[in-house]
C-alpha atoms as a PDB file:
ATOM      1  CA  UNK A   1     -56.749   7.048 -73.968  1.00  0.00           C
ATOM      2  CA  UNK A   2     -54.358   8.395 -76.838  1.00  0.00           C
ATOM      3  CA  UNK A   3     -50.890   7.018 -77.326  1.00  0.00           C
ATOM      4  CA  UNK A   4     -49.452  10.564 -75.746  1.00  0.00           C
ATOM      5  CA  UNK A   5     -51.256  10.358 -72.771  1.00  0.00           C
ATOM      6  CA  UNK A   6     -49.730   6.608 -72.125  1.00  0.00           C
ATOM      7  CA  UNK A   7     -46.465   7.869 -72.765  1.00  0.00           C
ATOM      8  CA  UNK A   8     -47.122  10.779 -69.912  1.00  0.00           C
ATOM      9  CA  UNK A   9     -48.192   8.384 -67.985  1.00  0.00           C
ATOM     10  CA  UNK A  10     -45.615   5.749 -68.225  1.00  0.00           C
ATOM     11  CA  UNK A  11     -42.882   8.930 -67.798  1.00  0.00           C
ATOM     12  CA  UNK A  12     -44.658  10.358 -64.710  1.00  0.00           C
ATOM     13  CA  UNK A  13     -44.066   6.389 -62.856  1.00  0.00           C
ATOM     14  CA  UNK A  14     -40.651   6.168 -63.990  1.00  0.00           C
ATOM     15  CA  UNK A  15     -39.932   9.682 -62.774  1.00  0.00           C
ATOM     16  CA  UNK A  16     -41.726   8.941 -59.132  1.00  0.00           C
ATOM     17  CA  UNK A  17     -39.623   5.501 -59.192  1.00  0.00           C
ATOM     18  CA  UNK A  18     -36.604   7.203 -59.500  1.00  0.00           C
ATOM     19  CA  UNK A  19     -37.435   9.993 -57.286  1.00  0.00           C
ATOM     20  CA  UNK A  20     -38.052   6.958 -54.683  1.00  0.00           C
ATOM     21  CA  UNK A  21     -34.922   5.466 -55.099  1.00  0.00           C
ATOM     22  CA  UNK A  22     -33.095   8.736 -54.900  1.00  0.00           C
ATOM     23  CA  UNK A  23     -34.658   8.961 -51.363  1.00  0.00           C
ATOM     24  CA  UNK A  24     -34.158   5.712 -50.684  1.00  0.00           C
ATOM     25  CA  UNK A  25     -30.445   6.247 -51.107  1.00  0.00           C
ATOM     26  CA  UNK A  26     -30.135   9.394 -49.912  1.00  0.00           C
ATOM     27  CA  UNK A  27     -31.559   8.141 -46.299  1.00  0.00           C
ATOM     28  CA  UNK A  28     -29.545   5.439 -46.501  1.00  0.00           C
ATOM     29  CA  UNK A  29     -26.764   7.651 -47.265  1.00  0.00           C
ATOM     30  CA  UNK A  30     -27.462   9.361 -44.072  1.00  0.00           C
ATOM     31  CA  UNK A  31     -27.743   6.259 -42.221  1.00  0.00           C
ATOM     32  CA  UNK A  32     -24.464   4.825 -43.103  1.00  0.00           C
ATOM     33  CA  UNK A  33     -23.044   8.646 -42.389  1.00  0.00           C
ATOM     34  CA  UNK A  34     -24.695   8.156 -38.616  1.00  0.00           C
ATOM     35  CA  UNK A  35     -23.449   4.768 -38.050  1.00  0.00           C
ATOM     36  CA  UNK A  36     -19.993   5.692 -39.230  1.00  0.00           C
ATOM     37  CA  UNK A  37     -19.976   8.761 -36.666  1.00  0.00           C
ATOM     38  CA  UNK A  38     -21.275   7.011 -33.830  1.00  0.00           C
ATOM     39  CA  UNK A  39     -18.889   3.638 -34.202  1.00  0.00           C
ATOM     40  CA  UNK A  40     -15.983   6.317 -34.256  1.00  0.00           C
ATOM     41  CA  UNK A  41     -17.232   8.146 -31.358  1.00  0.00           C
ATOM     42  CA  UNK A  42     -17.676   4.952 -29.322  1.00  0.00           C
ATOM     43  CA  UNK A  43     -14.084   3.105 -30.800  1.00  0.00           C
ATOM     44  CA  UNK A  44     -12.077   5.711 -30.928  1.00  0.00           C
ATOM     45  CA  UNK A  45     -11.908   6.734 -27.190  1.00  0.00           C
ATOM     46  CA  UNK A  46     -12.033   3.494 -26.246  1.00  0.00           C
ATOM     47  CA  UNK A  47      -9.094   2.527 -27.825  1.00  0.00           C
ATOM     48  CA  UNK A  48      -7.328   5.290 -26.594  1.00  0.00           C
ATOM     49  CA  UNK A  49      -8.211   4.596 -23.409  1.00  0.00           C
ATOM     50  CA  UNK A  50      -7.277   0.543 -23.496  1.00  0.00           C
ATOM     51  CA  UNK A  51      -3.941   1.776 -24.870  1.00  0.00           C
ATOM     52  CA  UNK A  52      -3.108   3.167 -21.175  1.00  0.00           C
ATOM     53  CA  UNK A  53      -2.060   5.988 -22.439  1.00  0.00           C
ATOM     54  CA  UNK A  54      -2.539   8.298 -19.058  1.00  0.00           C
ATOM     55  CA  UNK A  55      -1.644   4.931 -16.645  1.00  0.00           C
ATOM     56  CA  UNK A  56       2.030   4.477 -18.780  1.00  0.00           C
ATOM     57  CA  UNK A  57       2.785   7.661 -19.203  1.00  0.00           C
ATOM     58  CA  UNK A  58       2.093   9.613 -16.106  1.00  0.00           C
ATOM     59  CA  UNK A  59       3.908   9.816 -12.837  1.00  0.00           C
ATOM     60  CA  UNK A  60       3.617   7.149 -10.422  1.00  0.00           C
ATOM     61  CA  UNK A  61       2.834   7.116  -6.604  1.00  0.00           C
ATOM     62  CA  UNK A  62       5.679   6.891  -4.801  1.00  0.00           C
ATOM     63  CA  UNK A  63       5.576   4.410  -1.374  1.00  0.00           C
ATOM     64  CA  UNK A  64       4.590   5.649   1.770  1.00  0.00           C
ATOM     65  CA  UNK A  65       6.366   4.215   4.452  1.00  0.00           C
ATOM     66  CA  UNK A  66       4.091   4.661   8.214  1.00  0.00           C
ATOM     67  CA  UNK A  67       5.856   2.548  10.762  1.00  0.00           C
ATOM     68  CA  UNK A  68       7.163  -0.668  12.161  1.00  0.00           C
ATOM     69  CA  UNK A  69       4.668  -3.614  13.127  1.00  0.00           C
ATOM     70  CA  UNK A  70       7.870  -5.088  15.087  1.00  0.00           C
ATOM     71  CA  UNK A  71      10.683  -4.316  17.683  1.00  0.00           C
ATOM     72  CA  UNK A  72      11.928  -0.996  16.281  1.00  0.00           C
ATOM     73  CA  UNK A  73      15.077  -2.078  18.520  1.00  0.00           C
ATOM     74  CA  UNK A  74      17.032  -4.602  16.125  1.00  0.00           C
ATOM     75  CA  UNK A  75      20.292  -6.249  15.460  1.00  0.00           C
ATOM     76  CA  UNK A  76      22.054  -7.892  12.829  1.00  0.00           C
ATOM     77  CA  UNK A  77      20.420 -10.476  10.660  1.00  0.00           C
ATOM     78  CA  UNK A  78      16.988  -9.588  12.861  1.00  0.00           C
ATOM     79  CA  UNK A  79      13.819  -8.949  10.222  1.00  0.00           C
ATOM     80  CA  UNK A  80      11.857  -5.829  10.145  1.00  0.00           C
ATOM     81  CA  UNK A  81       8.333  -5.466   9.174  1.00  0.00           C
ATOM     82  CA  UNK A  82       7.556  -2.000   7.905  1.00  0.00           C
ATOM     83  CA  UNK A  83       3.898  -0.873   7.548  1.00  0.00           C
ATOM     84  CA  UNK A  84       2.689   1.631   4.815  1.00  0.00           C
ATOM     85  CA  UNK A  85       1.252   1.289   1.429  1.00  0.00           C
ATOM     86  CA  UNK A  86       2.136   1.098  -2.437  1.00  0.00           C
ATOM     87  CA  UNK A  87       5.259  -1.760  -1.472  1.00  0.00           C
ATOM     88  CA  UNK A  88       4.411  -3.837  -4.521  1.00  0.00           C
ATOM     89  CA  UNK A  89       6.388  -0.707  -6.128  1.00  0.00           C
ATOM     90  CA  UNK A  90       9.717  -1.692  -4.510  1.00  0.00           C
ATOM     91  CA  UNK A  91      12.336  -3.357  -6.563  1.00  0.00           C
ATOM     92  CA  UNK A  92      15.504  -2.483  -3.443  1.00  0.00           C
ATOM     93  CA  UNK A  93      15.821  -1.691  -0.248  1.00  0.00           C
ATOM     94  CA  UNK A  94      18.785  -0.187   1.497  1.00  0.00           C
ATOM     95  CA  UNK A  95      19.583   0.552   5.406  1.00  0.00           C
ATOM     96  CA  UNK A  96      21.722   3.938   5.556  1.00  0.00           C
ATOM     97  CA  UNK A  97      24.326   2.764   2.160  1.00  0.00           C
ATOM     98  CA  UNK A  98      24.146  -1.147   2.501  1.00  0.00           C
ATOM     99  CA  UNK A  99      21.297  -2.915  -0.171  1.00  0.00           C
ATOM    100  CA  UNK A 100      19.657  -5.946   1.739  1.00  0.00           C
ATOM    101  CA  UNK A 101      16.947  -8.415   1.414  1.00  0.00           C
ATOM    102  CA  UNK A 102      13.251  -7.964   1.807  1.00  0.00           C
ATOM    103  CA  UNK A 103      10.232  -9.347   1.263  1.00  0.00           C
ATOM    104  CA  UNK A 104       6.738  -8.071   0.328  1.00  0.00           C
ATOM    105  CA  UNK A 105       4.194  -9.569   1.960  1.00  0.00           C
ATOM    106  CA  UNK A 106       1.429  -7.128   0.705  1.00  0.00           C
ATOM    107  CA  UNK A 107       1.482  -3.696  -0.268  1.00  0.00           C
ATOM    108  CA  UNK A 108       1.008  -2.484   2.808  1.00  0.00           C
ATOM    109  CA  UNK A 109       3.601  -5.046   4.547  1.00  0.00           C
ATOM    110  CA  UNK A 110       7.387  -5.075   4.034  1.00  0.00           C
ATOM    111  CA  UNK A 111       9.876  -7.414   5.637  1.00  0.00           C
ATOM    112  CA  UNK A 112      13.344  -6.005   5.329  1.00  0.00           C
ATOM    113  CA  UNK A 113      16.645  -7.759   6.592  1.00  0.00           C
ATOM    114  CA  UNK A 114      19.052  -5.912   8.967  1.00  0.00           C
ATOM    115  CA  UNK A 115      22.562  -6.382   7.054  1.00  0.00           C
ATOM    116  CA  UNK A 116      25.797  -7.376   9.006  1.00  0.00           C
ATOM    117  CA  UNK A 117      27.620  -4.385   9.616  1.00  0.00           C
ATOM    118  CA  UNK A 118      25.035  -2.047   9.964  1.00  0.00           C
ATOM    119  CA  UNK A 119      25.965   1.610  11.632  1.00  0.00           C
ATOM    120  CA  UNK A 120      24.508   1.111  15.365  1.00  0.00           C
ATOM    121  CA  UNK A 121      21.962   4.073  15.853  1.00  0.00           C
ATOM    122  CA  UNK A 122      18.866   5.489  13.990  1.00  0.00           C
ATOM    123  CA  UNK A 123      19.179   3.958  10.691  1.00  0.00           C
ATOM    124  CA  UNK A 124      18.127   5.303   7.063  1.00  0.00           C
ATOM    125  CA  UNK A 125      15.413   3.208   5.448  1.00  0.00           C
ATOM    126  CA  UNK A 126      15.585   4.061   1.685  1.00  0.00           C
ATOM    127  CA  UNK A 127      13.195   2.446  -0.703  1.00  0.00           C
ATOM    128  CA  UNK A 128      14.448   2.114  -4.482  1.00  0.00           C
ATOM    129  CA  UNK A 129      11.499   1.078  -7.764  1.00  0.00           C
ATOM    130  CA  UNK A 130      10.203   2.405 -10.985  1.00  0.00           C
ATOM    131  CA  UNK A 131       8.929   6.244  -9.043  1.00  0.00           C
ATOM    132  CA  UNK A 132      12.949   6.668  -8.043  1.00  0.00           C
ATOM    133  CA  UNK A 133      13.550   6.609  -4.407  1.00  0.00           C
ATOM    134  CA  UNK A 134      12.669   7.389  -0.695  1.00  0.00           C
ATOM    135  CA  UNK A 135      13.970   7.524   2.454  1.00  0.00           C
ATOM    136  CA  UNK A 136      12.840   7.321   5.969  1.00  0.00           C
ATOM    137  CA  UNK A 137      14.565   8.178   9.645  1.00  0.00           C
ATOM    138  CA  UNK A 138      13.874   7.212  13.227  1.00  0.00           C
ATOM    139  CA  UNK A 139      11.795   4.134  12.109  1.00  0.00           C
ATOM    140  CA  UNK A 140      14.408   1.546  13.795  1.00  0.00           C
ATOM    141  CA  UNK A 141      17.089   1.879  16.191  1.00  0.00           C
ATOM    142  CA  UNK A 142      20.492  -0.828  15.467  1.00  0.00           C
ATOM    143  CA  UNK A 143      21.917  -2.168  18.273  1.00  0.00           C
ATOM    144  CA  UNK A 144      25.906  -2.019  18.044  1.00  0.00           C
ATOM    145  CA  UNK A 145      28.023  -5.649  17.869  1.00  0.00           C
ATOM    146  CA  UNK A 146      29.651  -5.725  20.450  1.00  0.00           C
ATOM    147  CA  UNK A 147      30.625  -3.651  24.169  1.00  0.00           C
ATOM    148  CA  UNK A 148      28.067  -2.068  26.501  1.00  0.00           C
ATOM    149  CA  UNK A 149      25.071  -2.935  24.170  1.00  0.00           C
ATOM    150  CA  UNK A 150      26.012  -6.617  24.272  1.00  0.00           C
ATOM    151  CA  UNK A 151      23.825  -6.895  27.143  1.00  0.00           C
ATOM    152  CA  UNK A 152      20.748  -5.258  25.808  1.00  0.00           C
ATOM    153  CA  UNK A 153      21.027  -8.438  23.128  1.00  0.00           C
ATOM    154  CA  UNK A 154      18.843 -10.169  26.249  1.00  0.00           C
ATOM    155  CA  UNK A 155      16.647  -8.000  26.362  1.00  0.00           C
ATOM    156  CA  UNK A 156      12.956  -8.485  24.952  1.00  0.00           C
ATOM    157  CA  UNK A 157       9.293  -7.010  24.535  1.00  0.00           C
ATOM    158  CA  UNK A 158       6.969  -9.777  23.610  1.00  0.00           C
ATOM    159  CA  UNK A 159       3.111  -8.911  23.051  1.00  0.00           C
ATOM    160  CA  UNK A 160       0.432 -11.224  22.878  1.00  0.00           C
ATOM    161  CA  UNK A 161      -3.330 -11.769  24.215  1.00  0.00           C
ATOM    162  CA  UNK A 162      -4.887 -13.269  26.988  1.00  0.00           C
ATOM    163  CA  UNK A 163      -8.981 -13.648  27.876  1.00  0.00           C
ATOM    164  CA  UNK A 164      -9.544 -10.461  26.454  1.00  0.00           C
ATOM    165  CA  UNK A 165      -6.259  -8.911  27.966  1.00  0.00           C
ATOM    166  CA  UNK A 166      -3.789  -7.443  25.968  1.00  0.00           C
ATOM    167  CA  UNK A 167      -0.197  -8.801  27.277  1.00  0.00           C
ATOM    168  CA  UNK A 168       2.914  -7.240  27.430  1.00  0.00           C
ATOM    169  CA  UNK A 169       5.919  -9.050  28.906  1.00  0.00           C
ATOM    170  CA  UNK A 170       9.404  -7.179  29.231  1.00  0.00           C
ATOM    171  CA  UNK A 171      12.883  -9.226  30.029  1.00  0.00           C
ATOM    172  CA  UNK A 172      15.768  -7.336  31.119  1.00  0.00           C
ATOM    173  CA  UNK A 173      14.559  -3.877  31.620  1.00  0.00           C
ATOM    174  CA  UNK A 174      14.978  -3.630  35.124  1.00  0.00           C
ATOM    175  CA  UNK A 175      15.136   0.158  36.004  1.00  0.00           C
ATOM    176  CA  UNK A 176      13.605   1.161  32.814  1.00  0.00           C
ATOM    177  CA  UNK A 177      10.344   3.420  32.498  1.00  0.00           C
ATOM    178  CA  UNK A 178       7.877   1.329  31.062  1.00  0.00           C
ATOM    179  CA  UNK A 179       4.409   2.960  28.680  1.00  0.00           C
ATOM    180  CA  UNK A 180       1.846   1.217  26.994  1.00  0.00           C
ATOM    181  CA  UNK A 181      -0.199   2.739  25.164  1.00  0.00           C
ATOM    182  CA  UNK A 182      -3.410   0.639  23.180  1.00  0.00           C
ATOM    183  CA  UNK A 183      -5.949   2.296  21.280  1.00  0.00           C
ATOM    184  CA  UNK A 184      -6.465   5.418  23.114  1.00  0.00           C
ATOM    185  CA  UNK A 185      -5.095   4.236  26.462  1.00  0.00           C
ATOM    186  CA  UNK A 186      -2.065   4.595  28.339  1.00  0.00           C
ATOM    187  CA  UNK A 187      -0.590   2.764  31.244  1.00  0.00           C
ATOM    188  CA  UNK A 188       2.459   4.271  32.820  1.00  0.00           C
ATOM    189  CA  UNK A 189       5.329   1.875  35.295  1.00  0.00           C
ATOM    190  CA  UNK A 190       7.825   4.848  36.138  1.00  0.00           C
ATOM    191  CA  UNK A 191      10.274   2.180  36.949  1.00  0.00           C
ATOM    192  CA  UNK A 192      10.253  -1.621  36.542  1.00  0.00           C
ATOM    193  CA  UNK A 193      11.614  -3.557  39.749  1.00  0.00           C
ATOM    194  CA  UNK A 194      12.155  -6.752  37.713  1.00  0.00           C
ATOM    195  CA  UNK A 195      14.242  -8.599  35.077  1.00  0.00           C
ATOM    196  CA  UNK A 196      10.303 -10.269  33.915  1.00  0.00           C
ATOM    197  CA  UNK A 197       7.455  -8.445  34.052  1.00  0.00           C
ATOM    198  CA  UNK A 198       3.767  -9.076  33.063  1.00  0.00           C
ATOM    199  CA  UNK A 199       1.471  -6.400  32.425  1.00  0.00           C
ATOM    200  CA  UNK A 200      -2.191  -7.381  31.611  1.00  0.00           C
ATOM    201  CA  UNK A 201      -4.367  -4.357  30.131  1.00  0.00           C
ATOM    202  CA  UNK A 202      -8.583  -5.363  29.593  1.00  0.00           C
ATOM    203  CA  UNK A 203      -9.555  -4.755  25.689  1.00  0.00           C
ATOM    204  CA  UNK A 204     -12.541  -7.246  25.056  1.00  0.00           C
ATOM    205  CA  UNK A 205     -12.605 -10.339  23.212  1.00  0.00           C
ATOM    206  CA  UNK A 206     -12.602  -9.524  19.353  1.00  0.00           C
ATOM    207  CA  UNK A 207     -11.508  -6.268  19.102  1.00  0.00           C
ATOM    208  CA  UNK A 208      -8.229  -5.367  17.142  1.00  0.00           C
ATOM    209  CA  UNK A 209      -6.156  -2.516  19.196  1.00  0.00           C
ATOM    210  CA  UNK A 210      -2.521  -1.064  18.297  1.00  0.00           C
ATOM    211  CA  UNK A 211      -0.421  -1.874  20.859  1.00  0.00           C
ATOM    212  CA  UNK A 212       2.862   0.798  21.872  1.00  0.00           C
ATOM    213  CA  UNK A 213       5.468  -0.419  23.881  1.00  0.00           C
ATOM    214  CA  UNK A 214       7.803   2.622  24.824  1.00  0.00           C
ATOM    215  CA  UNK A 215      10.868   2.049  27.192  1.00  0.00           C
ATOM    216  CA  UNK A 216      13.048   4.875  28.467  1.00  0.00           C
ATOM    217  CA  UNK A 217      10.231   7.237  26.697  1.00  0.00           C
ATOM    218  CA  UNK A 218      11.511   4.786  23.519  1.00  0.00           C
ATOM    219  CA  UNK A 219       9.515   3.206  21.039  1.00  0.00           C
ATOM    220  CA  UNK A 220      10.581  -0.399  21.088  1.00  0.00           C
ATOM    221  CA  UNK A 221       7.375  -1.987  19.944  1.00  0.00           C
ATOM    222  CA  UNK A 222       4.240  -1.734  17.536  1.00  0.00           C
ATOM    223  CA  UNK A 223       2.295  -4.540  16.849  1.00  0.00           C
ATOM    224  CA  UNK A 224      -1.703  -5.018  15.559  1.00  0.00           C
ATOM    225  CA  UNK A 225      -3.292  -7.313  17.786  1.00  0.00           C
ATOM    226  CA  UNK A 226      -6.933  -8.781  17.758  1.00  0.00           C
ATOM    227  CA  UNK A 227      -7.621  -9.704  21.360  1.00  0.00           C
ATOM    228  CA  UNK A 228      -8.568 -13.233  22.156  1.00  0.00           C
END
């Protein structure tokens, strides 16, 4: 072999070397491209997403506010508990113009304090937080101070359970029309004939029932009650 056709030779390998490496980098080019694409298609949503950005900046759910789980017939310095959802929102809580106390004892359980001097009647509910404010009507009635309602300070509805009875006692409604109504029964007294009554309705051991006390075709009453 002449000295030429080395050379040829030893210019041919150096050219396929280099056309090797040139690959070499080029996929590895590409590689680097593909792993740079997908890391910023994985991170960058991500991170936008972490940030909270729709959870900080959108609206929030206001409270919703669906009834009393006690006497809806209160007084002064008597506690309310209010039944609903979203509570954990609520920062104040005002009947009709006067802030009081409350007390969350879930989200979907609120304790609120009647305030002294409370207008006797139907009073406003309003719920202040973070979403602004609500209001609700007709969930509790305030008994007035002092004069003909004085009396009516004696009066009670107490509900509890008995060997699979649900029990509702009354004290002081003599005269009154008296309805229960659990789950999807009613019971209907068009006119109690005592200061105490008892009234004893079979639910079954274990079940949990709403109970509805209405007197003088007035709610007085809600309570959840799992029969024993």
């Amino acid at each position: 072999m002449g000295i030429q056709s080395s050379n040829q030779l030893l210019a041919s390998a150096r050219s396929t070397a280099k056309s090797r490496t040139s690959r070499a980098r080029s996929i590895g080019s590409i590689v680097t491209a593909a792993l740079s694409l997908l890391l910023f298609t994985f991170t960058t949503p991500a991170a936008a997403f972490d940030q909270g950005n729709l959870r900080e900046t959108g609206p929030r759910q206001q409270p919703v506010v669906m009834g009393v789980a006690s006497s809806s017939i209160v007084a002064a310095g008597d506690w309310v508990l209010i039944t609903g959802s979203g509570f954990d929102q609520v920062t104040a809580v005002f009947v009709d113009a006067t802030k009081t106390e409350h007390l969350m004892q879930s989200s979907s359980r609120l304790s609120i304090l009647i305030p002294e001097g409370a207008n006797p009647g139907d009073a406003v509910l309003k719920l202040e937080g973070e979403y602004g404010s609500i209001s609700k009507q007709y969930l509790f009635e305030v008994l007035a101070a002092s004069g003909d309602a004085a009396d009516d300070s004696e009066a009670k509805v107490t509900i509890g359970t008995f060997q699979g009875y649900a029990a509702v006692y009354t004290k002081n409604f003599k005269g009154y029309s008296l309805k229960i109504s659990i789950a999807d029964n009613e019971r209907l007294i068009g006119e109690l004939d005592a200061n105490y009554t008892q009234n004893l309705t079979k639910v079954g051991v274990g079940k949990t029932v709403t109970v509805m006390v209405y007197l003088g075709n007035k709610l007085v009453r809600v309570q959840e009650l799992t029969i024993r």
